[in-house]
N, C-alpha and C. Protein backbone atom coordinates (compact mmCIF):
# COMPACT_ATOMS: atom_id res chain seq x y z
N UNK A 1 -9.70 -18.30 -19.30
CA UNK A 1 -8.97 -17.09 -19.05
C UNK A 1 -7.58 -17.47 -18.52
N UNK A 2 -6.32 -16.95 -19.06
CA UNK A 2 -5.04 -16.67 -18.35
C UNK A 2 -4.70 -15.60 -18.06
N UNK A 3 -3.66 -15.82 -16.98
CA UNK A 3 -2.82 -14.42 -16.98
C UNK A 3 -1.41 -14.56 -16.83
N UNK A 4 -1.54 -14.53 -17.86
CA UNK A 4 -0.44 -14.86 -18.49
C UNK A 4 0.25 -12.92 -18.83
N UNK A 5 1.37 -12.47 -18.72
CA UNK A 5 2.02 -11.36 -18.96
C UNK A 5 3.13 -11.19 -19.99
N UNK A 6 3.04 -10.92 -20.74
CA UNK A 6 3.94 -10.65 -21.96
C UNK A 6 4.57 -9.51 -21.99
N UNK A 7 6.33 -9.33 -21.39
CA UNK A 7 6.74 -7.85 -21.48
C UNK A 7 6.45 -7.63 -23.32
N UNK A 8 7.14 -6.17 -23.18
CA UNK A 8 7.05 -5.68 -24.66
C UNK A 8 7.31 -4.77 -24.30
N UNK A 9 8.44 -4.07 -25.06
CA UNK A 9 9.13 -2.95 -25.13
C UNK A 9 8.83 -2.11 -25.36
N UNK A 10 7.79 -2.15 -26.87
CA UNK A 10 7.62 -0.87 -27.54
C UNK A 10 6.15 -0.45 -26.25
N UNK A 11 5.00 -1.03 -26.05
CA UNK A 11 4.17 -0.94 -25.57
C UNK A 11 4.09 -1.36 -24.05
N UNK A 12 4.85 -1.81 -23.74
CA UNK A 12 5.14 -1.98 -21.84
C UNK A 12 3.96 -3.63 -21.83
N UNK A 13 3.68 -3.88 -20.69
CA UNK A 13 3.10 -5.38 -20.60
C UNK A 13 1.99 -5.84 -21.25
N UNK A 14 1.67 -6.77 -21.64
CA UNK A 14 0.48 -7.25 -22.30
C UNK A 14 -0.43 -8.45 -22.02
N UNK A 15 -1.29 -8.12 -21.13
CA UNK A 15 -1.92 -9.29 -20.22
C UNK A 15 -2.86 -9.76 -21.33
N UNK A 16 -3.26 -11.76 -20.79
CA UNK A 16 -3.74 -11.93 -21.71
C UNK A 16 -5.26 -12.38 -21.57
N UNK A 17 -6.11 -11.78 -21.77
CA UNK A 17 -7.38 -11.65 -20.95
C UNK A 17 -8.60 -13.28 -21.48
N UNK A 18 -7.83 -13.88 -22.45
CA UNK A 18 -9.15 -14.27 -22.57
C UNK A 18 -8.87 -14.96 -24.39
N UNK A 19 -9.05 -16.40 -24.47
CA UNK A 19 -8.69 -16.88 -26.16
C UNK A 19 -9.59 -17.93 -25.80
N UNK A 20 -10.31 -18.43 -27.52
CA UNK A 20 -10.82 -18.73 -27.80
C UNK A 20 -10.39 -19.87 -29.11
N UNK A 21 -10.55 -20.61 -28.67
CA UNK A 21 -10.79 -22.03 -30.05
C UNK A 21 -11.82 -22.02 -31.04
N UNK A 22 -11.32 -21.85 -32.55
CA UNK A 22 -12.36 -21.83 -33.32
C UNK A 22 -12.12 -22.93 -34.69
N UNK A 23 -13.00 -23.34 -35.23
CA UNK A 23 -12.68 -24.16 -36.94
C UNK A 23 -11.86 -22.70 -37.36
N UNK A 24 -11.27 -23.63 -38.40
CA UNK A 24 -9.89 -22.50 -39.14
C UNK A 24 -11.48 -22.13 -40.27
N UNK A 25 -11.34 -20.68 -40.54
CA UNK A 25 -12.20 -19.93 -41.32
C UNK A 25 -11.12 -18.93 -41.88
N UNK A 26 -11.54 -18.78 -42.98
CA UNK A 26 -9.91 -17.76 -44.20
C UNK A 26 -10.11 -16.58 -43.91
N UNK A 27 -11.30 -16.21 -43.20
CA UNK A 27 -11.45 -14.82 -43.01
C UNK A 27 -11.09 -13.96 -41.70
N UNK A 28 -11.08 -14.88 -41.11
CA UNK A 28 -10.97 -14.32 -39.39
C UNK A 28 -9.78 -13.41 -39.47
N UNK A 29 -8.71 -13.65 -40.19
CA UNK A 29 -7.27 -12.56 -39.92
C UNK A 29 -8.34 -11.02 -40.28
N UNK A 30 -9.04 -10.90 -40.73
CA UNK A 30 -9.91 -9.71 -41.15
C UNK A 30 -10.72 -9.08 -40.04
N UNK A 31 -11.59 -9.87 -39.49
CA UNK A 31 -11.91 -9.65 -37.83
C UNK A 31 -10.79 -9.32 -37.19
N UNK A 32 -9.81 -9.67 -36.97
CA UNK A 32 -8.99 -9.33 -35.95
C UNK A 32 -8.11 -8.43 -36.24
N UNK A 33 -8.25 -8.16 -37.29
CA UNK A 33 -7.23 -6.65 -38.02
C UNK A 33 -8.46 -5.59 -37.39
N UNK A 34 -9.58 -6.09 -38.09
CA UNK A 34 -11.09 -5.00 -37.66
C UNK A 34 -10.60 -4.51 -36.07
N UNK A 35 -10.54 -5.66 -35.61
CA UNK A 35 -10.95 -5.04 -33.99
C UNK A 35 -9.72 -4.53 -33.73
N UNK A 36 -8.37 -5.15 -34.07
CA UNK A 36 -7.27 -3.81 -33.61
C UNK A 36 -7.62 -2.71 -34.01
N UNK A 37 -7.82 -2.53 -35.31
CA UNK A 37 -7.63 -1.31 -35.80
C UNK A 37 -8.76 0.12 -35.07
N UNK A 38 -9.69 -0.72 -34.23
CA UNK A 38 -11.00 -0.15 -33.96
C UNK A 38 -10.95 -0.08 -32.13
N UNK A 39 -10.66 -1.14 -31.77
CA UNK A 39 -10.21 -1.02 -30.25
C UNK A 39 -9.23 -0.17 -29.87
N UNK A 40 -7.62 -0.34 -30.71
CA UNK A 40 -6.59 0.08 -30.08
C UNK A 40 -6.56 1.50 -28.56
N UNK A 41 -7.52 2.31 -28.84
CA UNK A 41 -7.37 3.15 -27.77
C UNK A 41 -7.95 2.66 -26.40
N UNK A 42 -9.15 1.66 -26.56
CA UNK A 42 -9.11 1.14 -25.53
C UNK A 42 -8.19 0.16 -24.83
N UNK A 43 -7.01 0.14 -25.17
CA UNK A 43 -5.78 -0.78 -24.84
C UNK A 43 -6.09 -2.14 -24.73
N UNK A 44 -7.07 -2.40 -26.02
CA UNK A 44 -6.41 -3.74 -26.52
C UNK A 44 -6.05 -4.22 -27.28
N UNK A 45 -5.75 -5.29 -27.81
CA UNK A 45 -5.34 -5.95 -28.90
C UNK A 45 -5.51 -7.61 -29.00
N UNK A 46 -6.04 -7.69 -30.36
CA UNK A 46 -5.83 -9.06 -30.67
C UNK A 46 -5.20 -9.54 -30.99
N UNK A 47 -5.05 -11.04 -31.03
CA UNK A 47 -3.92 -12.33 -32.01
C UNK A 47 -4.91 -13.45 -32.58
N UNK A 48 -4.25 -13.42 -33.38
CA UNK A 48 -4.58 -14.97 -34.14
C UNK A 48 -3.48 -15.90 -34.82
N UNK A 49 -3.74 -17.22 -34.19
CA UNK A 49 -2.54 -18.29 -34.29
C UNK A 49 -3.71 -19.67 -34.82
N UNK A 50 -2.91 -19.87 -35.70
CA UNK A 50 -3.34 -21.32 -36.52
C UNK A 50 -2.58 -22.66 -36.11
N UNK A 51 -3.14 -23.44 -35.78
CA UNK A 51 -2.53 -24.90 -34.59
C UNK A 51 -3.42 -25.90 -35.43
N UNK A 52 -2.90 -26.39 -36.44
CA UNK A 52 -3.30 -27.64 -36.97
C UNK A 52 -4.49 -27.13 -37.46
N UNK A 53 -5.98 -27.95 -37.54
CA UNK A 53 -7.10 -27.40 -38.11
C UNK A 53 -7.77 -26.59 -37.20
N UNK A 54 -6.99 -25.77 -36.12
CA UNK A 54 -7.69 -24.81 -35.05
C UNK A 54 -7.07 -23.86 -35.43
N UNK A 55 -8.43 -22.68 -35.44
CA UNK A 55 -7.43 -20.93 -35.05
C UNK A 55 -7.61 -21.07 -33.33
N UNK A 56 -6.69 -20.14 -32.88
CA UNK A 56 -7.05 -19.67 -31.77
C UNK A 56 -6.91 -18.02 -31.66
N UNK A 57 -8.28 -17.44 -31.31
CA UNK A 57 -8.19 -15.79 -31.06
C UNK A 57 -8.25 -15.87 -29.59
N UNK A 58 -7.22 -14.77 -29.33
CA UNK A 58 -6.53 -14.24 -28.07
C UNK A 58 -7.01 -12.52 -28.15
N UNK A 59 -7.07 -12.62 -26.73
CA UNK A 59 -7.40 -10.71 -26.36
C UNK A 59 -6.86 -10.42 -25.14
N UNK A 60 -5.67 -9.45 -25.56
CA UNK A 60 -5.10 -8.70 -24.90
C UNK A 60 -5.21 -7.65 -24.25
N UNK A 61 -5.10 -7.10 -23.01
CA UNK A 61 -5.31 -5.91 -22.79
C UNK A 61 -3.73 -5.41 -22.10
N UNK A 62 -3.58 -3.95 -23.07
CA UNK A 62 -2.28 -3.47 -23.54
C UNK A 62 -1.98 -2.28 -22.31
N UNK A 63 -0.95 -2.51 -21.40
CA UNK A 63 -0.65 -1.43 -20.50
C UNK A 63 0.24 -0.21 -20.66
């Protein structure tokens, strides 16, 4: 876990609750579209970043 704080303009701060190391899989950008698209009112949001043969998913919670 970090806490790490990310301003943002359009949406005000974006703490970062919690990422995960995974094998790179082609599908995961699909999970993490899923869960924005399905969370967003509970103010969060995901990321996904590709680092050599690692994804890493990140979860945000959006203030």
């Amino acid at each position: 876990m970090n806490d790490k704080q990310i301003p943002s303009d359009s949406q005000g701060k974006i703490e970062l609750i919690a990422s995960q190391r995974l094998s790179v899989n082609g599908e995961l950008y699909k999970v993490v579209d899923f869960l924005n698209k399905n969370l967003k009112d509970y103010r969060l949001m995901f990321g996904l970043t590709k680092k050599e043969d690692k994804m890493i998913i990140s979860v945000y919670e959006v203030e």
